[in-house]
Protein backbone atom coordinates (compact mmCIF):
# COMPACT_ATOMS: atom_id res chain seq x y z
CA UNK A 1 86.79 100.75 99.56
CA UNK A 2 89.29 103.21 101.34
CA UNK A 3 89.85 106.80 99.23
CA UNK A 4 92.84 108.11 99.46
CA UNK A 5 93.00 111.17 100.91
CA UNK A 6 94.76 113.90 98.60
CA UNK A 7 97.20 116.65 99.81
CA UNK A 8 97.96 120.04 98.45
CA UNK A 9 101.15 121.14 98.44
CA UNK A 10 99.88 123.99 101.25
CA UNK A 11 99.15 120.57 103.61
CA UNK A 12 102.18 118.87 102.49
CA UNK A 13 104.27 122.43 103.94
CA UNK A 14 102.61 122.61 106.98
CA UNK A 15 102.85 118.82 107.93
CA UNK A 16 106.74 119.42 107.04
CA UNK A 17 106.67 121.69 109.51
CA UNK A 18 105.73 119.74 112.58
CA UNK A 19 108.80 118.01 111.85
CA UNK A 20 112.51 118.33 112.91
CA UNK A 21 115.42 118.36 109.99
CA UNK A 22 116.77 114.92 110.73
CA UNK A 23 112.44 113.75 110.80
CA UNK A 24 112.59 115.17 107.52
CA UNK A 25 115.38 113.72 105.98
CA UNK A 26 114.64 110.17 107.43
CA UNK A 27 111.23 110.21 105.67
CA UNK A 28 112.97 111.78 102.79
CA UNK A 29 115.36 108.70 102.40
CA UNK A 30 112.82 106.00 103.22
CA UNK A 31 109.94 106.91 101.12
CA UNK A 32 111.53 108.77 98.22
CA UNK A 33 115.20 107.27 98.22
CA UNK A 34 114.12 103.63 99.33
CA UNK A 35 116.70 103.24 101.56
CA UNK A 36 116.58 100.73 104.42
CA UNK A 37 115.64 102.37 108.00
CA UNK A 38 118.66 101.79 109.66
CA UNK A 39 120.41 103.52 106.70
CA UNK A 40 118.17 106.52 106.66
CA UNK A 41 118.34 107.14 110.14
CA UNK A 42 122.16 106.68 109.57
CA UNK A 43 121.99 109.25 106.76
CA UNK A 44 119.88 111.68 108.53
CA UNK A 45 122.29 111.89 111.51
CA UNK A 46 120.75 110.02 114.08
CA UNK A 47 122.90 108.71 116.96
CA UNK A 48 122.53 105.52 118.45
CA UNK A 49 123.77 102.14 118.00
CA UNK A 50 120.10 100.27 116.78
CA UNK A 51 119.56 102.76 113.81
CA UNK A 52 116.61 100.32 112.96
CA UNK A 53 114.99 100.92 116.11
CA UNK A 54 115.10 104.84 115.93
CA UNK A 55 113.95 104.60 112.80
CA UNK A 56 111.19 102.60 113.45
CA UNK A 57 109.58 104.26 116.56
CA UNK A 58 110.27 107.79 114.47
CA UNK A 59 108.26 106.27 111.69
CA UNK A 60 105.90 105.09 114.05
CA UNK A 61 104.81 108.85 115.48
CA UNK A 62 101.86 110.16 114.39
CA UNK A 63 103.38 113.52 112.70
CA UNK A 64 105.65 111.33 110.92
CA UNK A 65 103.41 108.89 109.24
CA UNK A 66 101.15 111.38 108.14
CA UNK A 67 103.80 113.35 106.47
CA UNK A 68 105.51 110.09 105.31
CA UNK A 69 101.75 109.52 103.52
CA UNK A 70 101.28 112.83 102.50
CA UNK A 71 104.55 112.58 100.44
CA UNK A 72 104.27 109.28 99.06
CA UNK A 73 100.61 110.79 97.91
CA UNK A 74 101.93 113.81 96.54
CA UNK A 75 104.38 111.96 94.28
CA UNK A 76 102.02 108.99 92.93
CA UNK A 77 99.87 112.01 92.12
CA UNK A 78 102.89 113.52 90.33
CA UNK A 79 103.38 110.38 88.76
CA UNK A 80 99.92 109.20 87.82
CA UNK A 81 99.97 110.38 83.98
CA UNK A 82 103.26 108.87 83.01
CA UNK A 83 102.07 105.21 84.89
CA UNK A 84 98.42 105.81 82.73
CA UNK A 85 100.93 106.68 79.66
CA UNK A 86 102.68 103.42 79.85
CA UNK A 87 99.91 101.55 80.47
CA UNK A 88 98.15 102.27 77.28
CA UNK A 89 101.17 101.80 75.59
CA UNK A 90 101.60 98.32 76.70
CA UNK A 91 97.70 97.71 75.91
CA UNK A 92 98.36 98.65 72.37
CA UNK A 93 101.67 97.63 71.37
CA UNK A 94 102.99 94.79 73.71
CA UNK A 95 103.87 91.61 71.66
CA UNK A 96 102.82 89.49 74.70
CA UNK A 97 99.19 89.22 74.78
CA UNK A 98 99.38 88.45 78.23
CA UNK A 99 100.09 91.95 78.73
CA UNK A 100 98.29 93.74 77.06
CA UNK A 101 95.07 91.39 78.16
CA UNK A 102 96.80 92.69 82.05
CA UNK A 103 97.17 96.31 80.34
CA UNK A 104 93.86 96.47 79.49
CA UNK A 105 92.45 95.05 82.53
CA UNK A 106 94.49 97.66 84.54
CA UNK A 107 92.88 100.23 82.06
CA UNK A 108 89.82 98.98 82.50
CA UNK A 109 89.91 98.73 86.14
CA UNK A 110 90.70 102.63 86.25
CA UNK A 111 87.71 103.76 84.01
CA UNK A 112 85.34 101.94 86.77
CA UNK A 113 84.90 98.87 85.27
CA UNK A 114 85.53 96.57 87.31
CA UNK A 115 84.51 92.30 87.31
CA UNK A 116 82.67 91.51 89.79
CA UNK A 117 83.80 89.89 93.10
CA UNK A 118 84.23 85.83 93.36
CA UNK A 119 82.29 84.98 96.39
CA UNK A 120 82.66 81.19 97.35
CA UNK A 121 79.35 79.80 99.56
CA UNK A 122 79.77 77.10 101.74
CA UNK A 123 77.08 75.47 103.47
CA UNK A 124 77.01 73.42 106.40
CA UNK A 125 75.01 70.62 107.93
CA UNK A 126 74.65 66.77 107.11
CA UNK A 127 73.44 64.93 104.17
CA UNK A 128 72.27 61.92 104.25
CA UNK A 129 71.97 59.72 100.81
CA UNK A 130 69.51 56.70 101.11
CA UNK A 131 69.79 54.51 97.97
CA UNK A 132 66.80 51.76 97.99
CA UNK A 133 67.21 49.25 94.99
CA UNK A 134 64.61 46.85 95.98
């Protein structure tokens, strides 16, 4: 099981500053304003006529993903009580029962308890069935 690595804001700062303005603002706009690549490379003042493309091989450079991770991490961090919040509400108080019996697997699942992993065995070879009735 990965861990996901966690980021102080410190880290978060000093990975933004490997970065130029218009790296900045295309991460900004893809992970935190969902927008499509070609419209945050658009947005963040790229030139070009594939705005896809530049964003895409910008993305794709190492400084960039990390900070790109680093944010995303930093804000489901930020996040994390208000998703547990909702959760428990939905556990408790859904009229559904299938979801609450989801809520409280989800609930479940983040206290450590999980169920424990389906494995399906298959076996190989030939077998060979000899019915005598005499």
């Amino acid at each position: 099981m990965n861990t996901p690595i966690k980021y102080k804001a410190s880290d978060l700062e000093a990975l933004e500053a490997k970065l130029t303005e218009r790296q900045r603002d295309l991460v900004v706009n893809v992970g935190l304003l969902g927008m499509s690549g070609a419209d945050a490379a658009r947005e963040a003042g790229y030139n070009g006529t594939n705005h896809t493309v530049i964003a895409s091989k910008t993305l794709a450079k190492p400084h960039v993903a990390e900070y790109l991770q680093a944010l995303l991490m930093s804000q489901l961090a930020a996040r994390g009580g208000t998703a547990l919040h909702v959760i428990e509400r939905l556990m408790n108080t859904a009229r559904s029962e299938y979801v609450q019996l989801e809520a409280a697997k989800d609930m479940a699942n983040r206290a450590g308890w999980q169920p424990p992993e389906r494995k399906q065995i298959t076996v190989q070879g030939d077998v060979s069935v000899k019915i005598d009735l005499d």
